[in-house]
N, C-alpha and C. Protein backbone atom coordinates (compact mmCIF):
# COMPACT_ATOMS: atom_id res chain seq x y z
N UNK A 1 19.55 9.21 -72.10
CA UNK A 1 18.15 9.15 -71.77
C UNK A 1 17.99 9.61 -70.33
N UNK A 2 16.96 10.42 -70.15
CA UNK A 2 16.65 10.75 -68.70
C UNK A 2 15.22 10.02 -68.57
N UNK A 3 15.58 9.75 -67.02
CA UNK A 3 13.88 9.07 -66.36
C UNK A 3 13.49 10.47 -65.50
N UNK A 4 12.40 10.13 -65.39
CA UNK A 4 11.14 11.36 -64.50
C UNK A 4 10.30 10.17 -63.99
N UNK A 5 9.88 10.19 -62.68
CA UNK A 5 8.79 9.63 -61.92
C UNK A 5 7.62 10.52 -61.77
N UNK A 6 8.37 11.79 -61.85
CA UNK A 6 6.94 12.77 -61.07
C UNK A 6 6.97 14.10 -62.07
N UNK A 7 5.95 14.44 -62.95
CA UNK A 7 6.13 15.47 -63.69
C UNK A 7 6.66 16.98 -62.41
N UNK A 8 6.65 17.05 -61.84
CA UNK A 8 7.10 18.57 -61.18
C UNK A 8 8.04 18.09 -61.07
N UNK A 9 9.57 17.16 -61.35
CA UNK A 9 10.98 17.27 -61.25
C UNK A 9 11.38 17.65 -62.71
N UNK A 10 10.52 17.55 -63.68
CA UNK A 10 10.61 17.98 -65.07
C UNK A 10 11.75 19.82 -65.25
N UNK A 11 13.01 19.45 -66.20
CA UNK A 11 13.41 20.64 -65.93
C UNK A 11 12.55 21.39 -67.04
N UNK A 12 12.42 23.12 -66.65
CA UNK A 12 11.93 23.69 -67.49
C UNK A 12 11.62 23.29 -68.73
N UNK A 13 12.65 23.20 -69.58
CA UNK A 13 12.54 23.05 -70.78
C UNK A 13 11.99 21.80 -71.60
N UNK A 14 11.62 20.52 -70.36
CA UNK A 14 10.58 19.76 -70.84
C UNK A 14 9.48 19.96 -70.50
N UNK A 15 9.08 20.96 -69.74
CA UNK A 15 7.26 21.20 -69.21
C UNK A 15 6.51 21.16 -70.49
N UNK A 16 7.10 22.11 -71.52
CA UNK A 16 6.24 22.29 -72.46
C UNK A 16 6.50 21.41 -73.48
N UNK A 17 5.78 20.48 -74.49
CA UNK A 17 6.51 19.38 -75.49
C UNK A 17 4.93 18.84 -75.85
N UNK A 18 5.73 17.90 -76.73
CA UNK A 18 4.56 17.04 -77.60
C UNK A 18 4.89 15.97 -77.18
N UNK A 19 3.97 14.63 -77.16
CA UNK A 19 4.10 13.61 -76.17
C UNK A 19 3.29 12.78 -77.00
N UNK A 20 3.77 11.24 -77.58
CA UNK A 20 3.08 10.57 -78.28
C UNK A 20 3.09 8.92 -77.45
N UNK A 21 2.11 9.02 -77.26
CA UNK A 21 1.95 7.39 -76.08
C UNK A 21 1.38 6.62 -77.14
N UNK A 22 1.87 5.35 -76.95
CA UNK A 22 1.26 4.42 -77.50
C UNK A 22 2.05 2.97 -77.84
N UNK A 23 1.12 1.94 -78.77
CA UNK A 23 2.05 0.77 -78.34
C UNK A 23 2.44 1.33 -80.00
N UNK A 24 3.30 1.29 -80.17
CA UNK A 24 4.00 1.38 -81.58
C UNK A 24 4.74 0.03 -81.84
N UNK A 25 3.65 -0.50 -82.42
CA UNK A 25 4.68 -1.94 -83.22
C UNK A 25 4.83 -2.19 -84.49
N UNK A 26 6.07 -1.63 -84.51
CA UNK A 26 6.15 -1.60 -85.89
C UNK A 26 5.31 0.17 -86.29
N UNK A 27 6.14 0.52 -87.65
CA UNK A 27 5.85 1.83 -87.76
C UNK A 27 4.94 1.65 -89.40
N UNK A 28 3.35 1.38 -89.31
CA UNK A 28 2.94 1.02 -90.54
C UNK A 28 2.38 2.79 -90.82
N UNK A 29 1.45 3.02 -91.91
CA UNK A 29 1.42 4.20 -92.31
C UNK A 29 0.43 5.02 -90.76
N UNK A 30 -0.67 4.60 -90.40
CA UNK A 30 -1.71 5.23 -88.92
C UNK A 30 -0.13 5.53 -88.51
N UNK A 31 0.51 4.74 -87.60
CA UNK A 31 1.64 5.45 -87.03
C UNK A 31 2.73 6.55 -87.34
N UNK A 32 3.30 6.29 -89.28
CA UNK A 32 3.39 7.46 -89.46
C UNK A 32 3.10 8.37 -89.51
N UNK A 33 1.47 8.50 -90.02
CA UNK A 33 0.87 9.67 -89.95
C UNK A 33 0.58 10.45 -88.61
N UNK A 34 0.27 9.68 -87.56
CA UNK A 34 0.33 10.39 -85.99
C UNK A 34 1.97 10.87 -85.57
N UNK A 35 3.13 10.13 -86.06
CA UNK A 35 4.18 10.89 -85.51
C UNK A 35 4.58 12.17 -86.18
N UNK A 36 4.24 12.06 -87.62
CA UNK A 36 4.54 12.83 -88.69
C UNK A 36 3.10 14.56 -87.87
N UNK A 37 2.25 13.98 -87.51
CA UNK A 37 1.62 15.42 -86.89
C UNK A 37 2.54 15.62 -85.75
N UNK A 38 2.91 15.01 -84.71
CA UNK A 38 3.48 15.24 -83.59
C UNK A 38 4.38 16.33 -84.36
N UNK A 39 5.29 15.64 -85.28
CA UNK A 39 6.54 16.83 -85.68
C UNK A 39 6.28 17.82 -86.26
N UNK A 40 5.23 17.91 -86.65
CA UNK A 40 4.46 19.16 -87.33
C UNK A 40 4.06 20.05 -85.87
N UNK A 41 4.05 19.33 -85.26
CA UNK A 41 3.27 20.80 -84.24
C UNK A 41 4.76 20.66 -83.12
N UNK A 42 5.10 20.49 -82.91
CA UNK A 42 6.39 20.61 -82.65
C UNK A 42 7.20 21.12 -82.92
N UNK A 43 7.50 21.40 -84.24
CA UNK A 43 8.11 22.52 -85.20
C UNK A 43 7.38 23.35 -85.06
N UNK A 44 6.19 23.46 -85.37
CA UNK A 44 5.74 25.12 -85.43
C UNK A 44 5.49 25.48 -84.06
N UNK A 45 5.34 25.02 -82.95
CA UNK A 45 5.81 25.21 -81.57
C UNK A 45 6.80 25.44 -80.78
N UNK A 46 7.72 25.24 -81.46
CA UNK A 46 9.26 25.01 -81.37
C UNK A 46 9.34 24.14 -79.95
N UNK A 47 8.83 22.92 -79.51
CA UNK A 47 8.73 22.29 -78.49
C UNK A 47 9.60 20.95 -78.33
N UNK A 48 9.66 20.48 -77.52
CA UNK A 48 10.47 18.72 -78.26
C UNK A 48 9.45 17.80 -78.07
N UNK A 49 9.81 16.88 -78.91
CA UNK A 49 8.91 16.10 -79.22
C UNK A 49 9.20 14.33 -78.10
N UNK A 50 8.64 14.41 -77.71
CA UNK A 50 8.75 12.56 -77.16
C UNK A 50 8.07 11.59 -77.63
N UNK A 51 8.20 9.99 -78.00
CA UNK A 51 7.54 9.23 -78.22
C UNK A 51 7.38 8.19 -77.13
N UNK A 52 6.87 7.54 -76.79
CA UNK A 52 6.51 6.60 -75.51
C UNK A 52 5.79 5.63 -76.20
């Protein structure tokens, strides 16, 4: 796992990504369905995906 404090120490290849914030407790279907888009546009972006 890497930490970041300040997005401009971000190396290249995380500037661009999909980024899913939230309190995730527990993974009921609303949550699948929002991570399940994250990976959808992520794939067709070819980006990485984070969850938070």
């Amino acid at each position: 796992m890497q930490n970041y404090s300040d997005h401009k120490n971000l190396p290249a290849a995380a500037r661009h990504g999909i980024m899913a914030i939230g309190n995730f407790d527990g993974v009921h279907r609303g949550h699948q369905a929002i991570l399940q888009q994250c990976r959808e546009h992520a794939a067709r972006w070819r980006v990485p995906l984070t969850v938070v």
